[in-house]
Protein backbone atom coordinates (compact mmCIF):
# COMPACT_ATOMS: atom_id res chain seq x y z
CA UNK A 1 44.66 79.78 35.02
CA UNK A 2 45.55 77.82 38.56
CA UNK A 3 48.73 76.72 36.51
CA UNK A 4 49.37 80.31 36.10
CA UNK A 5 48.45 81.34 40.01
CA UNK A 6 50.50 78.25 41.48
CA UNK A 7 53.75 79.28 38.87
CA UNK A 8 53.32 83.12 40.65
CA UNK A 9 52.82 81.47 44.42
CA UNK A 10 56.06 79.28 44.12
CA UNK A 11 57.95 81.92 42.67
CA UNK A 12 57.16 84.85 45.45
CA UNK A 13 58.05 81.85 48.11
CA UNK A 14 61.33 81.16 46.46
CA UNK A 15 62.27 84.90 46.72
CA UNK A 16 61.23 85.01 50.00
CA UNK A 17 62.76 81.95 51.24
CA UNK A 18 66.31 82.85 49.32
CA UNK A 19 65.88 86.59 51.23
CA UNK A 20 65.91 84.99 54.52
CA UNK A 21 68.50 83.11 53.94
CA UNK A 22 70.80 85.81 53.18
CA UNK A 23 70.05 87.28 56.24
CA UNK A 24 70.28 84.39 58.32
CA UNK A 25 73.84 84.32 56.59
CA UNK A 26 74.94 87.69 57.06
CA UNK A 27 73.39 87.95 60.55
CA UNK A 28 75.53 84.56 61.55
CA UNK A 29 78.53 86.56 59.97
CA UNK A 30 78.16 89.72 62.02
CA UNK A 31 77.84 87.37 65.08
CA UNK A 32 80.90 85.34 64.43
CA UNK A 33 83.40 88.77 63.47
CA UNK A 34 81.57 90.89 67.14
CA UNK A 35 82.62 87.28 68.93
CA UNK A 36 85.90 86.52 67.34
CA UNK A 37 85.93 90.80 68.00
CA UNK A 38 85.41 90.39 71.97
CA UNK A 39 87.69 87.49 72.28
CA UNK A 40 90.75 89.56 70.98
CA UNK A 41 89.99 91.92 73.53
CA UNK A 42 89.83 89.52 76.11
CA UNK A 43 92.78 87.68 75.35
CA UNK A 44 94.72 90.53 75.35
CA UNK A 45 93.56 92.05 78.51
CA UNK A 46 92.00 94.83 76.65
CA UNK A 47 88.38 96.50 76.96
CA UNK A 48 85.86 96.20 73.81
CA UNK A 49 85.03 99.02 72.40
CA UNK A 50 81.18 99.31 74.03
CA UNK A 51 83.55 99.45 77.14
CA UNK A 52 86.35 101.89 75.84
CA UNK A 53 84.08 104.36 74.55
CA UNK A 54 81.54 104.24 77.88
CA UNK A 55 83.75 104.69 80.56
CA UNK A 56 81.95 103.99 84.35
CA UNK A 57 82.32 107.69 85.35
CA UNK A 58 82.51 110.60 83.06
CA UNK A 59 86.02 111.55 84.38
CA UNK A 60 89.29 110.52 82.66
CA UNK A 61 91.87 109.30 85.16
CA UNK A 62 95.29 109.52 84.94
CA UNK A 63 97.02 105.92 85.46
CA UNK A 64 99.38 107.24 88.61
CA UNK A 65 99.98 103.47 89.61
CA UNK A 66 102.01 103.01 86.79
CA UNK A 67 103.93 106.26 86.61
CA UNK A 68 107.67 105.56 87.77
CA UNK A 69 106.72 102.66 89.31
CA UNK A 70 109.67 101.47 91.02
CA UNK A 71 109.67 98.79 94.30
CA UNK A 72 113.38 99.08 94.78
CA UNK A 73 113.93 102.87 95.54
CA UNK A 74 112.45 105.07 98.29
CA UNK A 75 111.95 107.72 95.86
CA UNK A 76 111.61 106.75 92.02
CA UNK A 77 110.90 110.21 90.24
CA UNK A 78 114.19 112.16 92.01
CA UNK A 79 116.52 110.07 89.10
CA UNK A 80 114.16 111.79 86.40
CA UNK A 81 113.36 114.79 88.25
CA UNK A 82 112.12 117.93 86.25
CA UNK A 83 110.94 121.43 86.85
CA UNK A 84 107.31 120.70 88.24
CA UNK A 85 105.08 123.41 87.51
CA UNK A 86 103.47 124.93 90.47
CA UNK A 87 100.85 125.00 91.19
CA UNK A 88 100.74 120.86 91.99
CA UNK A 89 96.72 119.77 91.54
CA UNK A 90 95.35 116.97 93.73
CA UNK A 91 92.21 115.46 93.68
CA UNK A 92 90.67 113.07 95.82
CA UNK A 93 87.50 110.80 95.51
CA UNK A 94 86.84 110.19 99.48
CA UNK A 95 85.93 112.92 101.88
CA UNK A 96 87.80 111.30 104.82
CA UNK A 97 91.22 109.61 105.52
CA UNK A 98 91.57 106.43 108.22
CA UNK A 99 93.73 107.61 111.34
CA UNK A 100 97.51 106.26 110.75
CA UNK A 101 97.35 104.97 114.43
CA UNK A 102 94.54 103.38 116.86
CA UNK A 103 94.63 106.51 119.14
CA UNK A 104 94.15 110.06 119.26
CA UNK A 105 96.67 111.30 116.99
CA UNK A 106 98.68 114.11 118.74
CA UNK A 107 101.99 115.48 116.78
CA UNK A 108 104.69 115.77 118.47
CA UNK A 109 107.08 117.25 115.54
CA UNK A 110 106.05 119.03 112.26
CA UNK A 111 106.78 119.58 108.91
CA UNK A 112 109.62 122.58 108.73
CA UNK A 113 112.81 123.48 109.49
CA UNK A 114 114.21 121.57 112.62
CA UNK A 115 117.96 121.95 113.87
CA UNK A 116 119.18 123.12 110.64
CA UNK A 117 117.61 120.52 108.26
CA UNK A 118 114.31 119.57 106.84
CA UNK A 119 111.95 117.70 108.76
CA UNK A 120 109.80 116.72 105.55
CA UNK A 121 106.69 114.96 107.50
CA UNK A 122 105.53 114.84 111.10
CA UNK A 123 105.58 113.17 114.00
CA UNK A 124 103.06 111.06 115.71
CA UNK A 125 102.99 109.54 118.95
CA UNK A 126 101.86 105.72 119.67
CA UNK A 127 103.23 103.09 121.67
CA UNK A 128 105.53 100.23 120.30
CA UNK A 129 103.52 97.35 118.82
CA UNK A 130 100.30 99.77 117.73
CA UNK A 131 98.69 99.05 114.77
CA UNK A 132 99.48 101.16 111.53
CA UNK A 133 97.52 101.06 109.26
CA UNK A 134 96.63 102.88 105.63
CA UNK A 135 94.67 106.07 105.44
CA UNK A 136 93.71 105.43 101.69
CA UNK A 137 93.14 102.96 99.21
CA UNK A 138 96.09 101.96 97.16
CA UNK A 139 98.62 100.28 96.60
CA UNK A 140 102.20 98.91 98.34
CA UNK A 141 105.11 100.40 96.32
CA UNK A 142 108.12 100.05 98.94
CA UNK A 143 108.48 98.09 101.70
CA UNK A 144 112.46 98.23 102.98
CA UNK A 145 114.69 99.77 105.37
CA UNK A 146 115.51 103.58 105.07
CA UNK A 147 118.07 105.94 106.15
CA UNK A 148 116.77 107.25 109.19
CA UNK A 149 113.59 106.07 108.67
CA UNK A 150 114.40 102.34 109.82
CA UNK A 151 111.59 100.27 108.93
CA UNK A 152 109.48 101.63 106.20
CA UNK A 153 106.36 100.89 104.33
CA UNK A 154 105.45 103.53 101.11
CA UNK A 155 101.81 102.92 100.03
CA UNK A 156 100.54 104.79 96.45
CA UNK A 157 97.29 105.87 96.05
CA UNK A 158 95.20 105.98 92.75
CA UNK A 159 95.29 110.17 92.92
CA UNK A 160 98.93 109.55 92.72
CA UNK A 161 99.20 110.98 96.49
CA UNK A 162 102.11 108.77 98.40
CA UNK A 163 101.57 107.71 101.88
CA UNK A 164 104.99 107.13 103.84
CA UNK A 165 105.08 105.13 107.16
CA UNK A 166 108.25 105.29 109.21
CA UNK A 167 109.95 104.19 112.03
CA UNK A 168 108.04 100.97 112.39
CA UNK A 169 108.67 98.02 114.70
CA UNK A 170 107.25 95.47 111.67
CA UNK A 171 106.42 95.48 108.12
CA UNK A 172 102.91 93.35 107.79
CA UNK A 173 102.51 93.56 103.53
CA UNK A 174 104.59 93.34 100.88
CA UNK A 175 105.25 95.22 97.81
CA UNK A 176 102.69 95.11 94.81
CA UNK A 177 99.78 94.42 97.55
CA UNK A 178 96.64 96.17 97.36
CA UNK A 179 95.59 97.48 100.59
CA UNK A 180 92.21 99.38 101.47
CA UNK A 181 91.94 102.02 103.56
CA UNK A 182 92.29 101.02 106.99
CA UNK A 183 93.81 98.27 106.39
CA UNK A 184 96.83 97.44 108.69
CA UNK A 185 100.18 97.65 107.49
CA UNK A 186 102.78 97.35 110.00
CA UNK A 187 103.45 97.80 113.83
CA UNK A 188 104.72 101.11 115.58
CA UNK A 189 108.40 101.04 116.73
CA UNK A 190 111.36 102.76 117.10
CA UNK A 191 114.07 101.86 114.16
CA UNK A 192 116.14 103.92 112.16
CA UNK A 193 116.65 107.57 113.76
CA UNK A 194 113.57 107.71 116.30
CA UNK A 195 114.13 109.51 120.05
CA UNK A 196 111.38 107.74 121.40
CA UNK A 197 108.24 105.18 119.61
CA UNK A 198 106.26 107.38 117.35
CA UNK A 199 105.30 107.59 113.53
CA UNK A 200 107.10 109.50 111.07
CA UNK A 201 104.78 110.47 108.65
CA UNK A 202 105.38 111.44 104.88
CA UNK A 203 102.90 112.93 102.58
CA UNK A 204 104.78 113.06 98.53
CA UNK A 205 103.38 113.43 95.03
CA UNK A 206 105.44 113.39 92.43
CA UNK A 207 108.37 112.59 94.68
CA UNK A 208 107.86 115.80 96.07
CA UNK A 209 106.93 116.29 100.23
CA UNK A 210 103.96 117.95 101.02
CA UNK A 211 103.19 119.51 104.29
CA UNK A 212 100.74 116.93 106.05
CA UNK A 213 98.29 118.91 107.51
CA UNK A 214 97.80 121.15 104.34
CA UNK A 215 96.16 118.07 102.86
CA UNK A 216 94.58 116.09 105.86
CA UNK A 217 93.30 117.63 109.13
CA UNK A 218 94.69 115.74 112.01
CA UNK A 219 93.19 118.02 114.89
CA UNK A 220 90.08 115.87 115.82
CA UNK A 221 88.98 112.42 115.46
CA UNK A 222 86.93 113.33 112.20
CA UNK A 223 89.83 112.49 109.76
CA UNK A 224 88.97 114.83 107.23
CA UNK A 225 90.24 115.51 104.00
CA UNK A 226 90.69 118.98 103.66
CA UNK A 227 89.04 119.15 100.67
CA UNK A 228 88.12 116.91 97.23
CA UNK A 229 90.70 119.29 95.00
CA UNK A 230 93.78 121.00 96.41
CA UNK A 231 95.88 123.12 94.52
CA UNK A 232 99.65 122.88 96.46
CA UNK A 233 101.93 125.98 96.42
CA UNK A 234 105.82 125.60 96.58
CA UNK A 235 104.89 127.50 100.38
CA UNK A 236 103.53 124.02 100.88
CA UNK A 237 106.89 122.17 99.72
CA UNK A 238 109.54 123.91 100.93
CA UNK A 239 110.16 123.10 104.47
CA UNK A 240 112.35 125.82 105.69
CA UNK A 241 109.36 128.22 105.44
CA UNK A 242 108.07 126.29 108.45
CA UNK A 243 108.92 125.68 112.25
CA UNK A 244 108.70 121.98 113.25
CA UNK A 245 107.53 123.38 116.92
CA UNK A 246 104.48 125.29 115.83
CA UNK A 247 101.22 124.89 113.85
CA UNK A 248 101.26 126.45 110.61
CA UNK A 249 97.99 128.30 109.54
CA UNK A 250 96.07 126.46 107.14
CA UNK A 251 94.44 128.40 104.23
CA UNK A 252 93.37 125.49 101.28
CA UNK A 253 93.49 126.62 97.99
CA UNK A 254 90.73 124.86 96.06
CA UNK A 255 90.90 126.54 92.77
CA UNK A 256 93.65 127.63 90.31
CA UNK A 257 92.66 131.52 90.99
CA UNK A 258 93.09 130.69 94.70
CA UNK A 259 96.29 129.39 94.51
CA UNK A 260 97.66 132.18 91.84
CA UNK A 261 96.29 134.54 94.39
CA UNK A 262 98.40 132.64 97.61
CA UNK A 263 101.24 132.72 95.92
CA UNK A 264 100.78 136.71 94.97
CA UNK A 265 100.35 137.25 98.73
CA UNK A 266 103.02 134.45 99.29
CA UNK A 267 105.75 136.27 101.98
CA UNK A 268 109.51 136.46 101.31
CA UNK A 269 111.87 134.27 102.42
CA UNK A 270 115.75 135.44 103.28
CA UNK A 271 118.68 133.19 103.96
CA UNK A 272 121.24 135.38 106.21
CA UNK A 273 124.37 135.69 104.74
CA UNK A 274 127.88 136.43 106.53
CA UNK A 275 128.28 140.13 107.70
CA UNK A 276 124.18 140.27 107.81
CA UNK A 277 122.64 142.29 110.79
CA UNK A 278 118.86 143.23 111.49
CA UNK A 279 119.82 146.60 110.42
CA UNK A 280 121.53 145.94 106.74
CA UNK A 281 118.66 143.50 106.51
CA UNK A 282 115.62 145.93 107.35
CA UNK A 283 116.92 148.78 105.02
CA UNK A 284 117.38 146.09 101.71
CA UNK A 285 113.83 145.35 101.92
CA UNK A 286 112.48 148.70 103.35
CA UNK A 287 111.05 146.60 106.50
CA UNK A 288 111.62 148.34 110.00
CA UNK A 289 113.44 146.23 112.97
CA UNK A 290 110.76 146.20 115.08
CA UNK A 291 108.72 144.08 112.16
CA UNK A 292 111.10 141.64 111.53
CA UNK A 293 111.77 140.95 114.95
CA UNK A 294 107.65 140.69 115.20
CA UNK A 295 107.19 138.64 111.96
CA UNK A 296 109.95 136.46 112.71
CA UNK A 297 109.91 136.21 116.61
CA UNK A 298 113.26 137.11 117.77
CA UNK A 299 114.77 140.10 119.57
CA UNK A 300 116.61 143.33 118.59
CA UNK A 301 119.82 141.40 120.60
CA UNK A 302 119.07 138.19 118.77
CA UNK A 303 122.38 136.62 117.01
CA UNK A 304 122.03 136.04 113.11
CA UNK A 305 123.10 132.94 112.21
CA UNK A 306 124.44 132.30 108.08
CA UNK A 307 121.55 129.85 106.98
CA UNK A 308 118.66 131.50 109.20
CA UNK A 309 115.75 132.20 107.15
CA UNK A 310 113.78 134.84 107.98
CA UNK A 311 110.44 136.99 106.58
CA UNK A 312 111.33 139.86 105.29
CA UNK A 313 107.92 140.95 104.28
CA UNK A 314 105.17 142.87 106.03
């Protein structure tokens, strides 16, 4: 009988014993393919798949670094420009930018329509040799010499927002380098096409210039953002419905429906023609004299010049 009982005993531990080690097998297996696993990822640069399928923030960013990336040219998207889609949708992560310049920032020139050509950014004043520095996070895409603009630093930020410095006296980073926000990037000066030492200030996305102060508020020392998503309208783009010597009224669309409803309410632009007069012109669009002269700020004498634009809309 304890022949039988000892036969049963060392037969259950040999089961047991064999079990284990097939685990101990399989478990060393699993092990060895999640390692060998990882170490493909990481020699390729690539995320594993605990990290690809968990992102850090539940939002989906688009990779606007790498989009047309191009050192070489002030402007990389114009060679493959399309028909952008209006509205354009920016979003931002911070609540506030980082002042351009070490001093109050007062504007001197704005976006819009100055002596007969586009003035595509605006004007700050500073003193040769101030600091300029970043007003975002991103990073240095151009860093050259540019018609007009003299020396010029273009900085890309990770909403795919461009940031473009101009007229400066030195270029302190090179292309490719991160910089944060605040972080210095040149000197104020006076080269390429500058009456006087001040900034020239560019605001693009997509290649396309935005009106400054539709995005970021430069009347105080708060430096805010105007808001975390903007919806741009081509009224926003286009700067011949603008005057470089006056402020124009800021109303930030933050939704879709806001900006579908801005551009509804959007007023008409016309370009006078030759043979045009304030009269021909008023009974086209069914507007009396006495409103366009209002809307547009001229007189009943006023000459019409071919290439004026003017609101024709009440």
């Amino acid at each position: 009988m304890k022949s039988l009982y000892f036969i049963i005993f060392t037969l259950c531990f040999s089961i047991c014993v064999h079990s284990q080690t097939q685990d101990s097998l399989a478990l060393k297996k699993e092990t060895k393919t999640t390692l060998e696993t990882t170490s493909s990822f990481i020699s390729l640069g690539l995320k594993t798949f605990e990290e690809q399928t968990i992102p850090k923030d539940s939002t989906h960013k688009k990779d606007w670094i790498a989009e047309n990336w191009n050192t070489k040219v002030f402007n990389p998207y114009k060679k493959f420009r399309k028909d952008y889609k209006y509205p354009l949708h920016i979003t931002f992560d911070d609540s506030t930018y980082a002042s351009p310049i070490p001093r109050k920032k007062v504007i001197t020139s704005r976006y819009g329509w100055r002596n007969r050509r586009a003035h595509n950014g605006i004007d700050i004043d500073l003193i040769t040799g101030d600091r300029v520095t970043a007003m975002l996070d991103g990073v240095v895409r151009y860093v050259n010499r540019h018609a007009g603009h003299g020396k010029t630093v273009v900085v890309r930020h990770f909403n795919g927002l461009e940031t473009v410095y101009a007229h400066l006296s030195k270029q302190l980073v090179k292309v490719n380098d991160t910089v944060r926000k605040g972080e210095i990037i040149g000197a104020g000066g006076t080269t390429g096409n500058a009456r006087g030492s001040h900034l020239h200030l560019e605001v693009l996305f997509q290649g396309i210039p935005i009106h400054p102060e539709y995005i970021f508020d430069f009347s105080n020392e708060d430096n805010l953002i105007r808001a975390n998503s903007i919806w741009v309208n081509e009224k926003w783009t286009t700067a011949y419905r603008h005057n470089s010597k006056r402020k124009s009224k800021v109303d930030v669309c933050t939704t879709e429906a806001e900006a579908a409803q801005s551009k509804a309410d959007e007023k008409k632009i016309y370009t006078v023609r030759r043979g045009d007069t304030l009269s021909r012109i008023s009974n086209k669009y069914n507007i009396s004299i006495a409103t366009l002269c209002k809307e547009n700020r001229i007189r009943r004498t006023s000459t019409l010049k071919i290439g004026q634009k003017l609101i024709v809309t009440q």
